[in-house]
Protein backbone atom coordinates (compact mmCIF):
# COMPACT_ATOMS: atom_id res chain seq x y z
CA UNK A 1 109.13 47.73 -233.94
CA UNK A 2 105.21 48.40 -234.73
CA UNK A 3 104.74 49.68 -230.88
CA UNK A 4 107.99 52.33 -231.23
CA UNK A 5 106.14 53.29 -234.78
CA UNK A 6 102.90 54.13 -233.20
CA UNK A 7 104.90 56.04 -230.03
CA UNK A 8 106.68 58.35 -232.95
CA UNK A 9 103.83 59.04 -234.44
CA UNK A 10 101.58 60.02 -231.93
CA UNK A 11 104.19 62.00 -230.61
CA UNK A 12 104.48 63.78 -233.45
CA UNK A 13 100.85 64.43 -233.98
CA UNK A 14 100.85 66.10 -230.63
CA UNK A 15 103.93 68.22 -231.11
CA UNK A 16 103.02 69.02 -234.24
CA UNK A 17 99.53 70.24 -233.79
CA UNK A 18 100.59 72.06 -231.23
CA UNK A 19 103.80 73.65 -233.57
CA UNK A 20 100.90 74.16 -235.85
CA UNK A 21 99.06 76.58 -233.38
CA UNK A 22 102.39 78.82 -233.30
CA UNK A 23 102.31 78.54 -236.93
CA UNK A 24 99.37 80.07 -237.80
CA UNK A 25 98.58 82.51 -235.52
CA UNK A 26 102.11 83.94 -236.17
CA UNK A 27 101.17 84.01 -239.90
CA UNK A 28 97.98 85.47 -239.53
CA UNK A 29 99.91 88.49 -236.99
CA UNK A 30 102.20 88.75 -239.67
CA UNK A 31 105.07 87.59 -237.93
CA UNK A 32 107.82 85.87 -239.93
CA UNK A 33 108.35 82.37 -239.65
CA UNK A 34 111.61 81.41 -240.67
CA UNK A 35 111.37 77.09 -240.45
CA UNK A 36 108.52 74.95 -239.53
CA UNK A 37 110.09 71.78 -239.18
CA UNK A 38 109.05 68.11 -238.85
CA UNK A 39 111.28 66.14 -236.04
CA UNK A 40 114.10 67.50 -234.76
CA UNK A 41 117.34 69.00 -236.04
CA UNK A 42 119.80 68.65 -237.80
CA UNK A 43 117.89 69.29 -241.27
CA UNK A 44 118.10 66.28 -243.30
CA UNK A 45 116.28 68.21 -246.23
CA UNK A 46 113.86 71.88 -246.82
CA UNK A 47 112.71 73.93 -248.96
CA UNK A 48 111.51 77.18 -249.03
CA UNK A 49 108.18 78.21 -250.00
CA UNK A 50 107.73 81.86 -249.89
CA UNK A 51 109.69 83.47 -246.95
CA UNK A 52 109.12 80.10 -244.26
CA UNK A 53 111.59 76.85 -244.89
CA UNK A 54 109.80 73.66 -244.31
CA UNK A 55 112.08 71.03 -243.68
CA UNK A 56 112.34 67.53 -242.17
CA UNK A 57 114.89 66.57 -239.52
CA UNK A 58 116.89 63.51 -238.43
CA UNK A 59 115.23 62.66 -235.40
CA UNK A 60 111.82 61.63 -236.31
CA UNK A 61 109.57 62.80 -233.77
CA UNK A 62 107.84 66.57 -232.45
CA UNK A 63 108.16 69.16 -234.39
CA UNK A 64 109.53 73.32 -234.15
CA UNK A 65 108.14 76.64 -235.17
CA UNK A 66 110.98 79.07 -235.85
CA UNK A 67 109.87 83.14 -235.46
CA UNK A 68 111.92 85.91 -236.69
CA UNK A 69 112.81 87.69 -233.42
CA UNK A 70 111.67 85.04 -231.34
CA UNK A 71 114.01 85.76 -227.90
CA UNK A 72 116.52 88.19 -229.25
CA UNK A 73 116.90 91.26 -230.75
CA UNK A 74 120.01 90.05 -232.16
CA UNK A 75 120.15 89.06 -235.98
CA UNK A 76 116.54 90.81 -236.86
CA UNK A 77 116.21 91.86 -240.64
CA UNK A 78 112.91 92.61 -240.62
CA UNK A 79 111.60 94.26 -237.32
CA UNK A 80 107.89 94.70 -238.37
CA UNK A 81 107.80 91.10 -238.77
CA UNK A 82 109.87 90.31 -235.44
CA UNK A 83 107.95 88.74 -232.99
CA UNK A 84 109.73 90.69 -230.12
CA UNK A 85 108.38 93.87 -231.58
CA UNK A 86 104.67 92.58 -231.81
CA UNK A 87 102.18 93.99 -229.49
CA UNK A 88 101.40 92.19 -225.87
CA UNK A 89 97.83 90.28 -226.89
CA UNK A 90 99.40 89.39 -230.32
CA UNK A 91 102.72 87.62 -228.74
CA UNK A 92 99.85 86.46 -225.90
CA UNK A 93 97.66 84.58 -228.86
CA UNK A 94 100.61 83.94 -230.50
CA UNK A 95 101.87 81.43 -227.07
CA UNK A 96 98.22 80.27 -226.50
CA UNK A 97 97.77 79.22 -229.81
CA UNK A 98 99.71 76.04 -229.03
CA UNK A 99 97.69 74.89 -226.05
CA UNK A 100 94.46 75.93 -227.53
CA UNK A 101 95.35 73.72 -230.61
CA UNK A 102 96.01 70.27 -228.11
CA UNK A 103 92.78 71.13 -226.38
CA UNK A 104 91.12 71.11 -229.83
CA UNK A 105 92.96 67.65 -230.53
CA UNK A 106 91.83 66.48 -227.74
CA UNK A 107 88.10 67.55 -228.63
CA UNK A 108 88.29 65.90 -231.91
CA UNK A 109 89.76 62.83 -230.56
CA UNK A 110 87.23 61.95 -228.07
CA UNK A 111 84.60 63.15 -230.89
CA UNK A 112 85.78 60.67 -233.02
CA UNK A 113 85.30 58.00 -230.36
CA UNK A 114 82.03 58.84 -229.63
CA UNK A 115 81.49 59.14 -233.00
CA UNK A 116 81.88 55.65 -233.51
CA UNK A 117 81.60 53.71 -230.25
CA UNK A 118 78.36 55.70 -229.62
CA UNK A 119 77.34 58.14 -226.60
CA UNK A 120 76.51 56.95 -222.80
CA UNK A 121 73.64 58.21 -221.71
CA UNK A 122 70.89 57.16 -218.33
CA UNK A 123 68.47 55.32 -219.30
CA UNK A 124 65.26 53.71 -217.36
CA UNK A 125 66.31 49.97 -217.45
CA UNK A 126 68.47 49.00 -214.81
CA UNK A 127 70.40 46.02 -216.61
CA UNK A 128 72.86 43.99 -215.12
CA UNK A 129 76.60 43.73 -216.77
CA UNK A 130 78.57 41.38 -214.58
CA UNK A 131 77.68 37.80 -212.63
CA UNK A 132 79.97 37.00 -209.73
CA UNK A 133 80.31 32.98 -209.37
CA UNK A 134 78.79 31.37 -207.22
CA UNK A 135 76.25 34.64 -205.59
CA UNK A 136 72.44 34.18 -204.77
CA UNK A 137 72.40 35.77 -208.95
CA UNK A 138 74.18 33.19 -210.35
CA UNK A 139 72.90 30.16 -208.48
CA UNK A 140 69.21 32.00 -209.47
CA UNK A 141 69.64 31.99 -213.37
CA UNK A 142 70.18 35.72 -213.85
CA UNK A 143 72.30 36.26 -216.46
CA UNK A 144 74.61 39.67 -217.59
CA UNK A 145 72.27 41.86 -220.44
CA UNK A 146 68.94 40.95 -218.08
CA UNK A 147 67.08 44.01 -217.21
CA UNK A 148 65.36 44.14 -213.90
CA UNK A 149 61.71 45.79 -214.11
CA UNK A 150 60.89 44.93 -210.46
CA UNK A 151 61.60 43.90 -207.13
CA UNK A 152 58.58 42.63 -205.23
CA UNK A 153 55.73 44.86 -206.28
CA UNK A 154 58.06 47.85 -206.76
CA UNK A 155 58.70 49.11 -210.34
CA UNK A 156 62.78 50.02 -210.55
CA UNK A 157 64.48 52.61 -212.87
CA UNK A 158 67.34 53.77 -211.41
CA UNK A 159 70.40 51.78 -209.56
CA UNK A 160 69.76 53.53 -207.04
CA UNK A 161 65.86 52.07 -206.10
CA UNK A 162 67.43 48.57 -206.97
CA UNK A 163 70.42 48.52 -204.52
CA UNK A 164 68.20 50.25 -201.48
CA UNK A 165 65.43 47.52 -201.93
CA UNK A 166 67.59 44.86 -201.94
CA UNK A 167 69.46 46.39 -199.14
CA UNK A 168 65.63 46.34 -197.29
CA UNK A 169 65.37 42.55 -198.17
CA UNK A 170 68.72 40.86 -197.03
CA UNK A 171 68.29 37.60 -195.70
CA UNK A 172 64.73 36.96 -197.16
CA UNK A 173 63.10 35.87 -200.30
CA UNK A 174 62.62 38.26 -202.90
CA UNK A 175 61.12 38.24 -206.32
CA UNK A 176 62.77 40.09 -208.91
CA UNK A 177 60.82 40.63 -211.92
CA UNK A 178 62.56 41.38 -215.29
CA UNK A 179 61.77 43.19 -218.54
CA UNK A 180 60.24 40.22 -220.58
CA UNK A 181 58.19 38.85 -217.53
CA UNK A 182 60.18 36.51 -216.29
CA UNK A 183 59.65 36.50 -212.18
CA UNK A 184 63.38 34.83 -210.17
CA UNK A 185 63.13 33.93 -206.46
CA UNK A 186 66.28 34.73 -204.60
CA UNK A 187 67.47 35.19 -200.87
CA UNK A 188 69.94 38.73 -200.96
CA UNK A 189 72.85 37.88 -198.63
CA UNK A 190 73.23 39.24 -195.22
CA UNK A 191 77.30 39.38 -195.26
CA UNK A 192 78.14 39.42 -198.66
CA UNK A 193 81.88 39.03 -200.24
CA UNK A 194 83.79 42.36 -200.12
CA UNK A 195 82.85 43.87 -203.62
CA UNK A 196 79.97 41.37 -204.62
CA UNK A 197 77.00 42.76 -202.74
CA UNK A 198 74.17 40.92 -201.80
CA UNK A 199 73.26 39.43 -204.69
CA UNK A 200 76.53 39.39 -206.07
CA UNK A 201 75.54 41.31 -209.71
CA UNK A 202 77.29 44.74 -211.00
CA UNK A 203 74.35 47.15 -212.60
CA UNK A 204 74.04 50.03 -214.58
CA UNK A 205 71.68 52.10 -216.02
CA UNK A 206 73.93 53.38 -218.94
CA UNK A 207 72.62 52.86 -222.34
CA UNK A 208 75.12 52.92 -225.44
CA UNK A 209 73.12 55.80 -227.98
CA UNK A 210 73.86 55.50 -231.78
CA UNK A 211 72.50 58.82 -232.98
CA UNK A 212 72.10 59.22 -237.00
CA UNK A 213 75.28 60.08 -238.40
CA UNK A 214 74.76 63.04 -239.45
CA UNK A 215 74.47 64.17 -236.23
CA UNK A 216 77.04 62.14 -234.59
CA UNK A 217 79.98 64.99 -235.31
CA UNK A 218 77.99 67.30 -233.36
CA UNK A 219 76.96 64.60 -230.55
CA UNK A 220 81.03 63.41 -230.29
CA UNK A 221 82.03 67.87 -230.72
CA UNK A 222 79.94 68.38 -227.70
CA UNK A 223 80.70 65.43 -225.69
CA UNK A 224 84.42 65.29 -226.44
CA UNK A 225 84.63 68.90 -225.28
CA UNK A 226 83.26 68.03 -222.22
CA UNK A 227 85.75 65.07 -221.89
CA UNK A 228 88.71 67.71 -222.55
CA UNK A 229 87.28 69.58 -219.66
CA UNK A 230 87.09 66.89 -217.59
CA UNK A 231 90.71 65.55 -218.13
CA UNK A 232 92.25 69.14 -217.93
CA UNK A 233 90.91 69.07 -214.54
CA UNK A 234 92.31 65.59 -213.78
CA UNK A 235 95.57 67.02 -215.22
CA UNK A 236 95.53 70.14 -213.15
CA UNK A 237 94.64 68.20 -209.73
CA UNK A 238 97.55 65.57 -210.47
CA UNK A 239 100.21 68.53 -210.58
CA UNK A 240 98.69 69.95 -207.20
CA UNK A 241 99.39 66.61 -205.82
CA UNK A 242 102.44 66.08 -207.16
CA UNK A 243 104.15 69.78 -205.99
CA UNK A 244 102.14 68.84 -202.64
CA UNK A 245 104.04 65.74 -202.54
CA UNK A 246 107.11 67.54 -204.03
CA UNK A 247 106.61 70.01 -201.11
CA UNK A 248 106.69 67.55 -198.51
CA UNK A 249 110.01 65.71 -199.52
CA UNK A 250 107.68 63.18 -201.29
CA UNK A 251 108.63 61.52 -204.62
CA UNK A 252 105.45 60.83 -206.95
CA UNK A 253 105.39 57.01 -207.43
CA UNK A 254 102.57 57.29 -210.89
CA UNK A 255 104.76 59.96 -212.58
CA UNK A 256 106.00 58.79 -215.72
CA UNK A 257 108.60 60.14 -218.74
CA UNK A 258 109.07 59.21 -222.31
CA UNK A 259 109.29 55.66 -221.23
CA UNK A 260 106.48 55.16 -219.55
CA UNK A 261 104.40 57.27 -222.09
CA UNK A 262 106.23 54.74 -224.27
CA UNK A 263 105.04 51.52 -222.50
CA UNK A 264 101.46 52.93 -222.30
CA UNK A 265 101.09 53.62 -226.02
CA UNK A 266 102.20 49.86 -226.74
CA UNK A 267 99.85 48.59 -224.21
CA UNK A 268 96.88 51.11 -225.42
CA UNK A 269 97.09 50.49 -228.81
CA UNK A 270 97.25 47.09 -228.32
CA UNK A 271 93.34 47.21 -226.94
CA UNK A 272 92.26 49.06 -230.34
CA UNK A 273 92.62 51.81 -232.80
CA UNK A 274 89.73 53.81 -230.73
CA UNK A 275 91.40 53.02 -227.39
CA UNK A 276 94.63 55.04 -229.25
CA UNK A 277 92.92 57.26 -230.25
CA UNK A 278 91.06 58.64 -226.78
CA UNK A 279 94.92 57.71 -225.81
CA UNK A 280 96.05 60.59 -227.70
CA UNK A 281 93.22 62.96 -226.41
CA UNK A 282 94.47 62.50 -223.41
CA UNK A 283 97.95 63.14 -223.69
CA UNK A 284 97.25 66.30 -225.72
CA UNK A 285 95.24 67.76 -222.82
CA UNK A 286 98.32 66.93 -220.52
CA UNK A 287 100.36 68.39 -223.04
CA UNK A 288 98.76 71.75 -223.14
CA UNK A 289 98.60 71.82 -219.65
CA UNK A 290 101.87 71.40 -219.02
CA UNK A 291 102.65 73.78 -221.64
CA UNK A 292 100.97 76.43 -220.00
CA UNK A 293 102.72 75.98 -216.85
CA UNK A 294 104.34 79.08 -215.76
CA UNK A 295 107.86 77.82 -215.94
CA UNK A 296 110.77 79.16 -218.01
CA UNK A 297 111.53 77.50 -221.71
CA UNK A 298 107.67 77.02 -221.47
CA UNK A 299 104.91 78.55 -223.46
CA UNK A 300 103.70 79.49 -219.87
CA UNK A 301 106.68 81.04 -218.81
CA UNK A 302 107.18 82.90 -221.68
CA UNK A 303 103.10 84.56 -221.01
CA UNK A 304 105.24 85.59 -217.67
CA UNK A 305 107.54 87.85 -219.42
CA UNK A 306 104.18 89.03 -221.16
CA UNK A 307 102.32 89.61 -217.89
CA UNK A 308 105.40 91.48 -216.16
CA UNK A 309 105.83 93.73 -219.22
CA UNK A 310 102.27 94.91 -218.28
CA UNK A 311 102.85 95.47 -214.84
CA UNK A 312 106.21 97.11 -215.09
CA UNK A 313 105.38 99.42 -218.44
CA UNK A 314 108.51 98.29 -219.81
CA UNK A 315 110.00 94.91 -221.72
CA UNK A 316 112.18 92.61 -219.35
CA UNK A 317 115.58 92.66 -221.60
CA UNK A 318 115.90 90.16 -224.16
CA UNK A 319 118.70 89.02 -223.59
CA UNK A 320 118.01 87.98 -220.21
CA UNK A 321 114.38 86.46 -220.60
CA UNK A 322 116.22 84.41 -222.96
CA UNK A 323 118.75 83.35 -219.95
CA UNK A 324 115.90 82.28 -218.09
CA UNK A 325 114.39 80.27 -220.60
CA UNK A 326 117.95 78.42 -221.59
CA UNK A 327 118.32 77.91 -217.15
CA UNK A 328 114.53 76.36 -217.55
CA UNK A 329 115.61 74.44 -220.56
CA UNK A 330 118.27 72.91 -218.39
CA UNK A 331 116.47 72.50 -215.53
CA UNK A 332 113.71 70.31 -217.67
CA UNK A 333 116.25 68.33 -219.60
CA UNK A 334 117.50 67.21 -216.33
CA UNK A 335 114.10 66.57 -214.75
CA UNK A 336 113.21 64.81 -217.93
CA UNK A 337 116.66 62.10 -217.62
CA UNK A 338 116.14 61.38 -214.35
CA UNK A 339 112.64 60.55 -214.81
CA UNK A 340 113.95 58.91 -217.50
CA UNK A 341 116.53 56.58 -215.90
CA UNK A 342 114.05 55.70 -213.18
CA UNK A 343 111.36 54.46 -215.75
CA UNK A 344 114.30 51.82 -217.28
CA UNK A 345 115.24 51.33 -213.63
CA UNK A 346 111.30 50.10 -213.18
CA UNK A 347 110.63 48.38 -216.56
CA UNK A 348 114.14 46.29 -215.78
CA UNK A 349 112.42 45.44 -212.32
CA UNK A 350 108.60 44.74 -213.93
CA UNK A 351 110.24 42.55 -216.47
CA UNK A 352 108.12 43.71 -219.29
CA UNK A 353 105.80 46.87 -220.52
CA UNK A 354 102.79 45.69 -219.28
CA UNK A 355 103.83 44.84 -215.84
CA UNK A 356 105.29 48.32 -216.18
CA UNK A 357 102.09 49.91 -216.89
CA UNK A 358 100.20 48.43 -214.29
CA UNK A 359 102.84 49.40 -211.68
CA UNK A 360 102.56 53.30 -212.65
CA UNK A 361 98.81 52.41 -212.52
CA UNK A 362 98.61 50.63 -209.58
């Protein structure tokens, strides 16, 4: 029950921050918004406060932005707040405002976890952070948190110098000096275990930084930006693989609906509250991305409409942007059921949720 908890709410927190966007940039082009509900309808109760109804809804999960004149000229009372009637870069913020709100989730999630769990950063000392049993490492008496200073007479700071001298001394016996003094005698193997190297040790020259906090929300703003960079271009190279796929009659084995977005909540927030939370960064960055997609019903395809106004001089017809949008509505509420069905069809076959997740991850 605790796992389907955590799903609705970070659910929500995406939809909603993203509603939010809408929200206020439609407020501050003084555009009407008639209901900014939490979950979805029917209303179970609202109330108005000043012309917008805020009201929560029966199914406990996302969020909606009403406008006044959102896709029809139909029913407007008050055209100069209709957001039909607005200007081109004014409806344009108005339908970025969502994605640029998930991308700033995603910022201050990652902050957060840098925040607290402290910022990677190369260092000098190469240390060494895993021991496979039974190599030339082990059997010498290095252990994981020692930091090697030298091999033979040459001084190492980056992985790099370590694994090309030990590379240069495979098969003979080699002194490794580390950072309190300590000199080990080993013999680097010739024909090493696949994945275990010749000494058999995993290395890195990361170092975990704890600036002073006052400066960590500046440290985690810069670095989780950077992170939301980085996973909008993970996002963006996943679709071009999967309409590559798509393209060649290919069905994308790692894509995954509500249920498997489902199944890896559980199993992330199972790891930690921080592990959730860079969790959520990361689905907010997919969800603006996918937002932004240039597909009807979408914020993207809607920027479409926006775009082709420019180009033609006049406004496509209401009434049938709106067709298009209630044909891509379809078209993703089928997409999103089959998706659907074959995520139970694999978590019946995996037997549980986390040998679910690590067959979407495999």
């Amino acid at each position: 029950m605790s796992s389907i908890l955590v799903f609705l709410a970070v659910l929500s927190v995406l939809v909603l921050v993203h509603e939010l966007g809408h929200f206020i940039v439609a407020r501050l082009a003084g555009v009407w918004v008639e209901e900014f509900g939490f979950g979805l309808p029917p209303r179970v109760i609202g109330k108005k406060i000043g012309q917008t109804i805020y009201s929560i809804n029966l199914f406990p999960f996302g969020g909606f932005v009403r406008l006044h004149g959102e896709s029809s000229e139909q029913g407007i009372k008050k055209p100069t707040k209709a957001f039909l009637f607005k200007g081109k870069m004014v409806r344009l913020g108005i339908l970025f405002a969502g994605v640029l709100m998930n991308f700033l989730l995603a910022t201050v999630a990652f902050g957060i976890v840098y925040s607290i769990a402290g910022i990677p950063r190369e260092s000098k000392n190469v240390k060494i952070v895993d021991v496979a049993p039974g190599g030339p490492a082990q059997t010498s008496g290095l252990l994981v948190g020692d930091i090697i200073s030298k091999v033979g007479e040459e001084e190492i700071e980056t992985t790099e110098e370590f694994i090309s001298l030990i590379e240069l001394e495979k098969g003979k016996k080699t002194q490794v000096e580390l950072g309190d003094g300590k000199i080990v005698t080993l013999v680097p193997r010739e024909n090493p275990p696949e994945g275990e190297g010749p000494l058999g040790v995993a290395i890195s020259s990361i170092e975990i930084y704890y600036p002073p906090l006052w400066q960590r929300p500046f440290y985690g703003a810069y670095y989780g930006f950077q992170d939301a960079i980085y996973w909008g271009r993970q996002v963006v190279g996943g679709i071009g693989m999967v309409l590559n796929g798509l393209s060649k009659g290919e069905v994308p084995s790692d894509l995954a609906g509500p249920v498997g977005i489902y199944a890896l909540t559980s199993e992330v927030s199972k790891v930690g509250t921080l592990a959730l939370i860079h969790f959520v960064g990361i689905l907010s960055v997919n969800l603006a991305i996918l937002n932004i997609l240039p597909f009807p019903a979408l914020d993207g395809g809607r920027v479409v409409f926006v775009i082709i106004e420019s180009l033609i001089g006049k406004r496509v017809t209401p009434r049938l942007e709106a067709a298009f949008h209630t044909v891509g509505m379809a078209i993703l509420l089928f997409l999103l059921l089959a998706i659907t069905a074959r995520d139970i069809q694999r978590l019946i076959k995996a037997g549980s949720l986390t040998g679910f997740v690590e067959g979407v991850l495999r």
